[in-house]
C-alpha atoms as a PDB file:
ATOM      1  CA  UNK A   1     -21.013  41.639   4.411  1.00  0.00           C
ATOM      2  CA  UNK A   2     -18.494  40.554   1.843  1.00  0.00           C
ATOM      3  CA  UNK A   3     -15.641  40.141   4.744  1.00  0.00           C
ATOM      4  CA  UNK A   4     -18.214  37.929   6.380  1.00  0.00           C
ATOM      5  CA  UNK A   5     -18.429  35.771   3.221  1.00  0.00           C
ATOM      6  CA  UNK A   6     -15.161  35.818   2.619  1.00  0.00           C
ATOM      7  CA  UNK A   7     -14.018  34.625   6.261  1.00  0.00           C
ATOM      8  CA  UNK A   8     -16.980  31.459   6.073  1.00  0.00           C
ATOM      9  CA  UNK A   9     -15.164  30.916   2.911  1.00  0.00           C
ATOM     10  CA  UNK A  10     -11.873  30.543   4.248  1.00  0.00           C
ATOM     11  CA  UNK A  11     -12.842  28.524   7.262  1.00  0.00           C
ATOM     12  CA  UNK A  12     -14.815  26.167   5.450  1.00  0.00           C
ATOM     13  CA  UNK A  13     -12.262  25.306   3.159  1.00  0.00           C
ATOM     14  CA  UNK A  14      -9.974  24.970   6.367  1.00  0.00           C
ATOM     15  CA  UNK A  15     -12.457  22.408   7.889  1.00  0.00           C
ATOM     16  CA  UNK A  16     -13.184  20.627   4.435  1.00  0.00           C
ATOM     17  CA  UNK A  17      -9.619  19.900   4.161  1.00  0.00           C
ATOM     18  CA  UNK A  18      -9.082  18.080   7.511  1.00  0.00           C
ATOM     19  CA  UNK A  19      -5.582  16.981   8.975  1.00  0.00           C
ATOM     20  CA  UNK A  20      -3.961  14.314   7.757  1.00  0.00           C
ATOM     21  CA  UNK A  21      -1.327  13.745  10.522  1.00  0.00           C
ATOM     22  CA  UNK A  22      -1.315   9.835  10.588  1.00  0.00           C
ATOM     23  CA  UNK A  23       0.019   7.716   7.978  1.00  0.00           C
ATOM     24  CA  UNK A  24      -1.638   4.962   6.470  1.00  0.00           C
ATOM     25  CA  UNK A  25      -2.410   1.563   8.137  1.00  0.00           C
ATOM     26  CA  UNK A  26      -1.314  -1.225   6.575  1.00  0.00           C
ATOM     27  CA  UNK A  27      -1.724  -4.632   8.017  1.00  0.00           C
ATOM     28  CA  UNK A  28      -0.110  -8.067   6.134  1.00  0.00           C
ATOM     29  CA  UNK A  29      -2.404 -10.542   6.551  1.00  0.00           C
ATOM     30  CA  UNK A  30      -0.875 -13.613   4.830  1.00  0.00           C
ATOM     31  CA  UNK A  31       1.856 -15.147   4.502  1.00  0.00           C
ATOM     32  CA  UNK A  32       4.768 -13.105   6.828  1.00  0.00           C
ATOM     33  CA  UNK A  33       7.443 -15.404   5.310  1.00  0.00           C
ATOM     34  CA  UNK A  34       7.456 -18.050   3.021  1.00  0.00           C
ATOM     35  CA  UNK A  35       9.347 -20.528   0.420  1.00  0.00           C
ATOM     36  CA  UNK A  36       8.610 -20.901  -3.312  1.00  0.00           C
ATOM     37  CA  UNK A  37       9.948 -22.392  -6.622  1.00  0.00           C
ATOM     38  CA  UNK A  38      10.716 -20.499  -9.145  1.00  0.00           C
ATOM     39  CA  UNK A  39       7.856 -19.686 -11.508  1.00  0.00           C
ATOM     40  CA  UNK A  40       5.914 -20.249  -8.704  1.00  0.00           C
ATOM     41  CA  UNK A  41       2.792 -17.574  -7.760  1.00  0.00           C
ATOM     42  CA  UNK A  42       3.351 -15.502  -5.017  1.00  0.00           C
ATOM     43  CA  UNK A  43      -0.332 -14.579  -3.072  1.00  0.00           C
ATOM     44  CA  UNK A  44      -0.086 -12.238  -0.809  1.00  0.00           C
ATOM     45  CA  UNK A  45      -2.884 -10.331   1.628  1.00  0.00           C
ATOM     46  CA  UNK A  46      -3.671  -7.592   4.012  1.00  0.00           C
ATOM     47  CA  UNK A  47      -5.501  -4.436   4.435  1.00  0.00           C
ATOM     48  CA  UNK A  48      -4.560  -0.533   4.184  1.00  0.00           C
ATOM     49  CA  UNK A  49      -6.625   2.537   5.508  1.00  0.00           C
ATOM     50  CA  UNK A  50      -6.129   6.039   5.688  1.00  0.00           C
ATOM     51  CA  UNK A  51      -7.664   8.933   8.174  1.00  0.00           C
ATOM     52  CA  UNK A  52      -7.976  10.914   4.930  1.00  0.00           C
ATOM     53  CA  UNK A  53      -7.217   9.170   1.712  1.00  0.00           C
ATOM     54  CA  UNK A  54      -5.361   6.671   0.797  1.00  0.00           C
ATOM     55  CA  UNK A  55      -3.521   7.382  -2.511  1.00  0.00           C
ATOM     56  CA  UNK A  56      -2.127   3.524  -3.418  1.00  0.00           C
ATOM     57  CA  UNK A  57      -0.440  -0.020  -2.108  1.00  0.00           C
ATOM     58  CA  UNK A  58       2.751  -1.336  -3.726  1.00  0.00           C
ATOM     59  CA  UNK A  59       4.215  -4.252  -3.765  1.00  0.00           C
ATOM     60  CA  UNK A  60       7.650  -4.568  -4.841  1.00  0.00           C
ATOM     61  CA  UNK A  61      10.643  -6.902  -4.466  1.00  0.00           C
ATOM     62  CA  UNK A  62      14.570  -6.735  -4.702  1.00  0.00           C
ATOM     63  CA  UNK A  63      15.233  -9.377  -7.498  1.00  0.00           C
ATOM     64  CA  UNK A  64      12.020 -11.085  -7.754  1.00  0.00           C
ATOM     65  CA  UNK A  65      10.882  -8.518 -10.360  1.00  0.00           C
ATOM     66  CA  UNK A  66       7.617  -7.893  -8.757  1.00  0.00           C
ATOM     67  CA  UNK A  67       6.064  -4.634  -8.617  1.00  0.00           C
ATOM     68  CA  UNK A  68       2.234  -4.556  -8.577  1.00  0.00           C
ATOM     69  CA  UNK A  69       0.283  -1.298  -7.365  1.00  0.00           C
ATOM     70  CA  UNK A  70      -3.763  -1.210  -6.180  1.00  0.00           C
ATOM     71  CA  UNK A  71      -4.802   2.565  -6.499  1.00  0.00           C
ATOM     72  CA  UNK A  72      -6.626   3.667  -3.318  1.00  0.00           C
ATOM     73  CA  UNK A  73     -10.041   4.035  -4.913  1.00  0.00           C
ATOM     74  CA  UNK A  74     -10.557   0.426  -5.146  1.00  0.00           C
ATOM     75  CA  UNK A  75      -9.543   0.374  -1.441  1.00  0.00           C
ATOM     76  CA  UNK A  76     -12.238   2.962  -0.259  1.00  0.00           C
ATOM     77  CA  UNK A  77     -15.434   0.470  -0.028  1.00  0.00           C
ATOM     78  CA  UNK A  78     -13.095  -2.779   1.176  1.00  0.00           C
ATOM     79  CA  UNK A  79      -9.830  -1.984   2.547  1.00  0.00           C
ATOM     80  CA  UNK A  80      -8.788  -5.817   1.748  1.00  0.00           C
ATOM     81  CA  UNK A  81      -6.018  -6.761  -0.654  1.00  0.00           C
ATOM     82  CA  UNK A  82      -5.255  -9.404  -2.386  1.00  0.00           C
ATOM     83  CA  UNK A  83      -1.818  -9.923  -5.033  1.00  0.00           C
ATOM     84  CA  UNK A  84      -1.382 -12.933  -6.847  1.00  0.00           C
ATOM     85  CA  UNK A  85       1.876 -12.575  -8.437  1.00  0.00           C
ATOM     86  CA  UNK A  86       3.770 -14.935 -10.792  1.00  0.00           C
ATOM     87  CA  UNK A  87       7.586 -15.137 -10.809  1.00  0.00           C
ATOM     88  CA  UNK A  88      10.219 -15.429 -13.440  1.00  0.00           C
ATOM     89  CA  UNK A  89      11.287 -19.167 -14.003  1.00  0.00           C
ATOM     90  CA  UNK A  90      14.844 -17.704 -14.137  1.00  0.00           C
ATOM     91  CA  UNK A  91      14.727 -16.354 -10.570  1.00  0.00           C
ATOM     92  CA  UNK A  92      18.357 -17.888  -8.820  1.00  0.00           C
ATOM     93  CA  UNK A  93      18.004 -19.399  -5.524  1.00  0.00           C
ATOM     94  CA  UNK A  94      18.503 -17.578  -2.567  1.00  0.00           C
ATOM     95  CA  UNK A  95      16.929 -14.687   0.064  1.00  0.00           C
ATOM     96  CA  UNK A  96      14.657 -12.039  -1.323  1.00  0.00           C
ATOM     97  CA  UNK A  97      12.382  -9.593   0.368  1.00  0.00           C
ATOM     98  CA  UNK A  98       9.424  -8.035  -0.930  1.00  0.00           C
ATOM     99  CA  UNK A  99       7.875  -4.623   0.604  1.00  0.00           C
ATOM    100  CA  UNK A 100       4.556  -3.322   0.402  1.00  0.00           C
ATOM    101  CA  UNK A 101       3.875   0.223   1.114  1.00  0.00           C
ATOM    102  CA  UNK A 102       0.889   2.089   1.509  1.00  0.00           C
ATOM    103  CA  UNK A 103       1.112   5.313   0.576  1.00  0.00           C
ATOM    104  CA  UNK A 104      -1.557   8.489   1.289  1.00  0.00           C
ATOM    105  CA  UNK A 105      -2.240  11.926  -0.079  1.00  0.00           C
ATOM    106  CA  UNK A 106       0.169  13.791   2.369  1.00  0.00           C
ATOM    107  CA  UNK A 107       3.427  11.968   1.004  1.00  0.00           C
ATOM    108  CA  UNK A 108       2.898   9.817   4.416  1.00  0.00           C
ATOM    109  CA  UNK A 109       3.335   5.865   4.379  1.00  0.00           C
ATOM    110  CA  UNK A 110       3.206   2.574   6.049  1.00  0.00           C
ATOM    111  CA  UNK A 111       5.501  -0.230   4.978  1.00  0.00           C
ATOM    112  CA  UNK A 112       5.858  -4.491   5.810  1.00  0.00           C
ATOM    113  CA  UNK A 113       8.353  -6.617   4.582  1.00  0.00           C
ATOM    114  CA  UNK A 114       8.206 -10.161   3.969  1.00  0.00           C
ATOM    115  CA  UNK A 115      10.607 -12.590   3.546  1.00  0.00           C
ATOM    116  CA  UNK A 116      10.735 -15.002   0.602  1.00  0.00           C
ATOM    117  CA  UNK A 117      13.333 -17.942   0.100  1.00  0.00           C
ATOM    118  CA  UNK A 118      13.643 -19.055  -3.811  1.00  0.00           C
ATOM    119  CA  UNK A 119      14.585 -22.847  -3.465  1.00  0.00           C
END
């Protein structure tokens, strides 16, 4: 009887913890490129799921200074995002890219890049 217990235990825990061979899906909804000032606020939105669990979204940029994060908890009712991010008066002209990355609970992720011009 107890290796009968024992063996429901183990396969139970086997089914409760489900695969997670698929990384998130992220999906950039707005803009895909775009042109600002400096100082100017960056908005930027999409959507991120996960088969199992999504862990978090970043945003982050290569000069800009950005670097927001949404935990995946807020993302488990509404998979919608939205940032609204302000940059740096200071910011020189030229090419930047910023990359958001969503990120689930088996080190898997799921990354866009968007490209942002600093007149």
């Amino acid at each position: 009887m107890k290796k009968i217990l024992f063996s429901l235990l183990i396969i139970s825990s086997i089914i409760a913890c489900g695969d997670d061979d698929a990384a998130p899906v992220l999906t950039i909804t707005s803009p895909t490129s775009f042109n600002i000032n400096p100082g100017d606020i960056i908005t930027l939105s999409g959507s991120a799921t996960d088969d199992v669990e999504l862990v978090n979204v970043l945003v982050e940029s290569d000069g800009l200074g950005l670097s927001e994060t949404i935990q995946g908890s807020a993302l488990e009712a509404n998979p919608n995002f939205e940032f609204a991010i302000s940059t740096d008066m200071a910011t020189p002209a030229g090419d930047y890219t910023i990359t958001v990355t969503a990120n689930d609970n088996n080190d898997q992720a799921s990354s866009e890049e968007i490209a942002v011009t600093v007149n």
